[in-house]
N, C-alpha and C. Protein backbone atom coordinates (compact mmCIF):
# COMPACT_ATOMS: atom_id res chain seq x y z
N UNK A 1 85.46 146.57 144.13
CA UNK A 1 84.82 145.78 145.14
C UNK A 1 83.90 146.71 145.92
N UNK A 2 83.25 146.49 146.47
CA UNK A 2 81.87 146.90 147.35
C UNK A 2 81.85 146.96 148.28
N UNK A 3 81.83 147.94 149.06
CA UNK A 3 81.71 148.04 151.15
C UNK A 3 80.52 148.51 151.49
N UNK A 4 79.86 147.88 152.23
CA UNK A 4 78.86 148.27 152.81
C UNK A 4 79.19 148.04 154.24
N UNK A 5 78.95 149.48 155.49
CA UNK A 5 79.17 149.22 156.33
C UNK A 5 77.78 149.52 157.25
N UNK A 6 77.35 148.85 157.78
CA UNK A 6 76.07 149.10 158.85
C UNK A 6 76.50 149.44 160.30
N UNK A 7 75.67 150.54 160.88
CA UNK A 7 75.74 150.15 162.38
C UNK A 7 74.13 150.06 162.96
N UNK A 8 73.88 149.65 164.28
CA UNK A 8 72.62 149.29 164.22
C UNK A 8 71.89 150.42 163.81
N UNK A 9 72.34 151.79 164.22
CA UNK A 9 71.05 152.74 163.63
C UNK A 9 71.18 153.25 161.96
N UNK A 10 72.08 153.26 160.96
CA UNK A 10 72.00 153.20 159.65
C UNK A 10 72.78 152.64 158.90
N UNK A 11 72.95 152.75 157.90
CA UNK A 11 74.40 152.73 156.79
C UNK A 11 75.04 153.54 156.84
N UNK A 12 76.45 153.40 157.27
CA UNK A 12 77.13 154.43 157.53
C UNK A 12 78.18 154.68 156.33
N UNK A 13 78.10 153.92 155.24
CA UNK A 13 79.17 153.77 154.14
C UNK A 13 78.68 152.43 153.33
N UNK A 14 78.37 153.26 151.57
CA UNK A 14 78.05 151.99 150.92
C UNK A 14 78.83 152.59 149.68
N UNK A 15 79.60 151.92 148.88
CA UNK A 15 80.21 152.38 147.55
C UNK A 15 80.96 151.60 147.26
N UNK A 16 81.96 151.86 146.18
CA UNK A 16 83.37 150.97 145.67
C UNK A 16 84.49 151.44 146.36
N UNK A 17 85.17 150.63 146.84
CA UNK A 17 86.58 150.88 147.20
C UNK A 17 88.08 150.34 146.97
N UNK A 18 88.66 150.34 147.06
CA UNK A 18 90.01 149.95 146.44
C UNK A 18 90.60 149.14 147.22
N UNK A 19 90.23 149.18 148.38
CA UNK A 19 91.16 148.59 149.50
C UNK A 19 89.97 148.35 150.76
N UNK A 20 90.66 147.95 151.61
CA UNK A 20 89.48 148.09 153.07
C UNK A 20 90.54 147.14 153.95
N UNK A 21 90.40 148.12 155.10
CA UNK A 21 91.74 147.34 156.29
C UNK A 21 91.02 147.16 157.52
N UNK A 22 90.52 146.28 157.88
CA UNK A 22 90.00 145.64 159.09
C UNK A 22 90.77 145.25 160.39
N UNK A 23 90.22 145.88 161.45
CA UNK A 23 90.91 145.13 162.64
C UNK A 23 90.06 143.72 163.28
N UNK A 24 90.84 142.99 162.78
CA UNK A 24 90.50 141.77 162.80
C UNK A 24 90.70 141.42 164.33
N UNK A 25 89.85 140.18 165.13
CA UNK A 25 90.54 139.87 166.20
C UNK A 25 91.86 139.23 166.48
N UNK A 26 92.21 138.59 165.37
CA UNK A 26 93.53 137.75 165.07
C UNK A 26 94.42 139.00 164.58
N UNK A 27 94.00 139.93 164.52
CA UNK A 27 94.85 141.55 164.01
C UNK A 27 94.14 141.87 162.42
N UNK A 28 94.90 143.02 162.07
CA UNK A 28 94.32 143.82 161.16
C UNK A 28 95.07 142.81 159.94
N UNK A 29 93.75 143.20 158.94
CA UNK A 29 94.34 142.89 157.75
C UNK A 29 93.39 143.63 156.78
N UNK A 30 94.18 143.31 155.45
CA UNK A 30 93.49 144.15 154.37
C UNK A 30 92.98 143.36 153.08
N UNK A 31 91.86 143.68 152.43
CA UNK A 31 91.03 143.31 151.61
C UNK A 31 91.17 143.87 150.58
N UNK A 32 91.43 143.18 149.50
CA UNK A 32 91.49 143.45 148.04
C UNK A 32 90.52 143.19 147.56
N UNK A 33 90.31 143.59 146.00
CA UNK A 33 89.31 142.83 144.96
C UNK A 33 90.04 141.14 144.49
N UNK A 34 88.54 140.26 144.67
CA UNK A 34 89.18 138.71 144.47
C UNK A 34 89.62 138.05 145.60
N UNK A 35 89.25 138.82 146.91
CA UNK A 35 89.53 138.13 148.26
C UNK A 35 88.83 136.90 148.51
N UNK A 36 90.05 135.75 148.79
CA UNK A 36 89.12 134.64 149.71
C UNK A 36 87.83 135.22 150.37
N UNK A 37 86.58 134.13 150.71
CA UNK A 37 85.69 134.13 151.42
C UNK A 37 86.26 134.37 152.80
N UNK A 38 85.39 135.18 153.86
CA UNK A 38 86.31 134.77 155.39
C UNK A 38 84.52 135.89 156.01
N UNK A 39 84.50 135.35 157.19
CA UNK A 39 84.08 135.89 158.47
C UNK A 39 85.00 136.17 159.37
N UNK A 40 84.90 137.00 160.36
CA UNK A 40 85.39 137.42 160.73
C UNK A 40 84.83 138.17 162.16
N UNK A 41 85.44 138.40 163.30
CA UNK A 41 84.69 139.84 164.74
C UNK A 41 85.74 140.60 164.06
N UNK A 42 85.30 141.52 165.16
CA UNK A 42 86.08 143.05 164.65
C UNK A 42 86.29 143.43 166.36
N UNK A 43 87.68 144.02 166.01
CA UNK A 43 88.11 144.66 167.64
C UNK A 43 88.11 145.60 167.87
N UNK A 44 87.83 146.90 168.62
CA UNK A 44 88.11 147.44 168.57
C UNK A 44 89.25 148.44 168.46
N UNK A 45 89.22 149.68 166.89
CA UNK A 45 90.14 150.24 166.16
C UNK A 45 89.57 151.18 165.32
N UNK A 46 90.39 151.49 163.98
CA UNK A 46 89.56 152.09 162.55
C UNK A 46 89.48 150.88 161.47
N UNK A 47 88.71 151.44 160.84
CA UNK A 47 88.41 150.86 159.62
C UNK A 47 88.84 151.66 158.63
N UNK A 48 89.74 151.69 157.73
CA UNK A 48 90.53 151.87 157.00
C UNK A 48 90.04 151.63 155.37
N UNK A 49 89.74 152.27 154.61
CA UNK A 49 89.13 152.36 153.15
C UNK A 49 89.42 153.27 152.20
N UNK A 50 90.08 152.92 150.84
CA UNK A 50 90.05 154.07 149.98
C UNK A 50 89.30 154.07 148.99
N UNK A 51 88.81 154.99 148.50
CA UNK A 51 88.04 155.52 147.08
C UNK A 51 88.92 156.18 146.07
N UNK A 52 89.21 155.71 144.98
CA UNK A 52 89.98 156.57 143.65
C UNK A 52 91.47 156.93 144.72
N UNK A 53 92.13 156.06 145.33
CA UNK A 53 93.42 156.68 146.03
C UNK A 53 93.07 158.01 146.88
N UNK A 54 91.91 158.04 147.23
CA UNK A 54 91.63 158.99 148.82
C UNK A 54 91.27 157.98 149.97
N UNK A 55 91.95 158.08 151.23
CA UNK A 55 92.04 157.36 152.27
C UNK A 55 90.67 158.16 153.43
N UNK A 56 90.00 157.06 154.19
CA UNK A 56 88.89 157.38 155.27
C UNK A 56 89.22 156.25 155.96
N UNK A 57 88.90 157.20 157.10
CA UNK A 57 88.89 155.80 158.34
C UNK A 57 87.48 156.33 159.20
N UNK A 58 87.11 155.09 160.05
CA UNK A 58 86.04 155.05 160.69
C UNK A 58 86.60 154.84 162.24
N UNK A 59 86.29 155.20 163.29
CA UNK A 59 86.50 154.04 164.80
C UNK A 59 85.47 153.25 164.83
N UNK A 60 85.70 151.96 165.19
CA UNK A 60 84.45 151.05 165.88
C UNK A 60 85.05 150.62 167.54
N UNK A 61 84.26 149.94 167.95
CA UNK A 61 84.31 149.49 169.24
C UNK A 61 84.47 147.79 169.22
N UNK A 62 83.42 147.76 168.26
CA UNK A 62 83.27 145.96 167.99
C UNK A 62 82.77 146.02 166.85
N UNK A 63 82.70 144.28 166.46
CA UNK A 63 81.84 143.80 165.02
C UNK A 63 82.22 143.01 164.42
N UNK A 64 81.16 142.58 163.00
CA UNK A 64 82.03 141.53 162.54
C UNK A 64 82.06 142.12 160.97
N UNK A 65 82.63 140.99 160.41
CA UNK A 65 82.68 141.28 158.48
C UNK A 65 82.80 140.23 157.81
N UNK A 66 82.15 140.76 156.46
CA UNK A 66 81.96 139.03 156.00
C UNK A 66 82.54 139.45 154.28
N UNK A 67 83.48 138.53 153.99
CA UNK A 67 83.63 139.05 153.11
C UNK A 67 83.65 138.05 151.45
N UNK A 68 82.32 138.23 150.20
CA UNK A 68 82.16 137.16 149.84
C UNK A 68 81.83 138.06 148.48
N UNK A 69 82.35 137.23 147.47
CA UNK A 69 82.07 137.74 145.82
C UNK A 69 82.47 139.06 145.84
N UNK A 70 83.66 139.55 146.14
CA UNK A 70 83.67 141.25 145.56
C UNK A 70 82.74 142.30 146.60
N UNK A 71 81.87 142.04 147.69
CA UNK A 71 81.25 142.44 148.69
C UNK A 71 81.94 142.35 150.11
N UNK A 72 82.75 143.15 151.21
CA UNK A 72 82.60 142.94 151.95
C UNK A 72 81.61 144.13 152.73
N UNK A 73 81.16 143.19 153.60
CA UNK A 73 79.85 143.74 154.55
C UNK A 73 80.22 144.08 155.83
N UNK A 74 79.94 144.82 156.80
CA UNK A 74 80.98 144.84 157.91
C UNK A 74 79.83 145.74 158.83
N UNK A 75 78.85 144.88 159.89
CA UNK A 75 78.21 145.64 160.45
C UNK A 75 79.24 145.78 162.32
N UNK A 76 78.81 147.00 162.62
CA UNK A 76 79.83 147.67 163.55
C UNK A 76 79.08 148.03 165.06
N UNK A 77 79.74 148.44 165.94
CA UNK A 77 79.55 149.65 167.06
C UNK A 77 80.00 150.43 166.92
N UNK A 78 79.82 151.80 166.44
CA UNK A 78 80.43 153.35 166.92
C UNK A 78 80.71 153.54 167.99
């Protein structure tokens, strides 16, 4: 599956990942390959992602994510 993460001044993360854990406003949850469609804000927390079973996290402040066909998109505040 595919993450692309934006903040307003670049791309801060675009590749394949295995996983991706969002802090959702309803709370965190995590994204597989074959995920339901969903929108979503974002609360402030990390963003949580692995590549080949290596783990990264990000902080945001706010945002939202959208997550559709094997793409989620997730533009942010640092």
């Amino acid at each position: 599956m595919k993450l692309i993460i934006y903040s307003p001044e670049k791309t801060v993360f675009e590749g394949e990942v295995d996983l991706v854990e969002l802090p959702g406003s309803m709370g965190r949850f995590t994204v597989l390959k074959d995920h339901d469609a969903v929108i979503t804000t974002l609360q402030p927390g990390n963003i949580r992602y692995a590549v080949a079973g290596e783990e990264s996290q990000l902080a945001i402040t706010a945002g939202y994510a959208e997550v559709l066909k094997n793409v989620v998109s997730v533009c942010v505040y640092l």
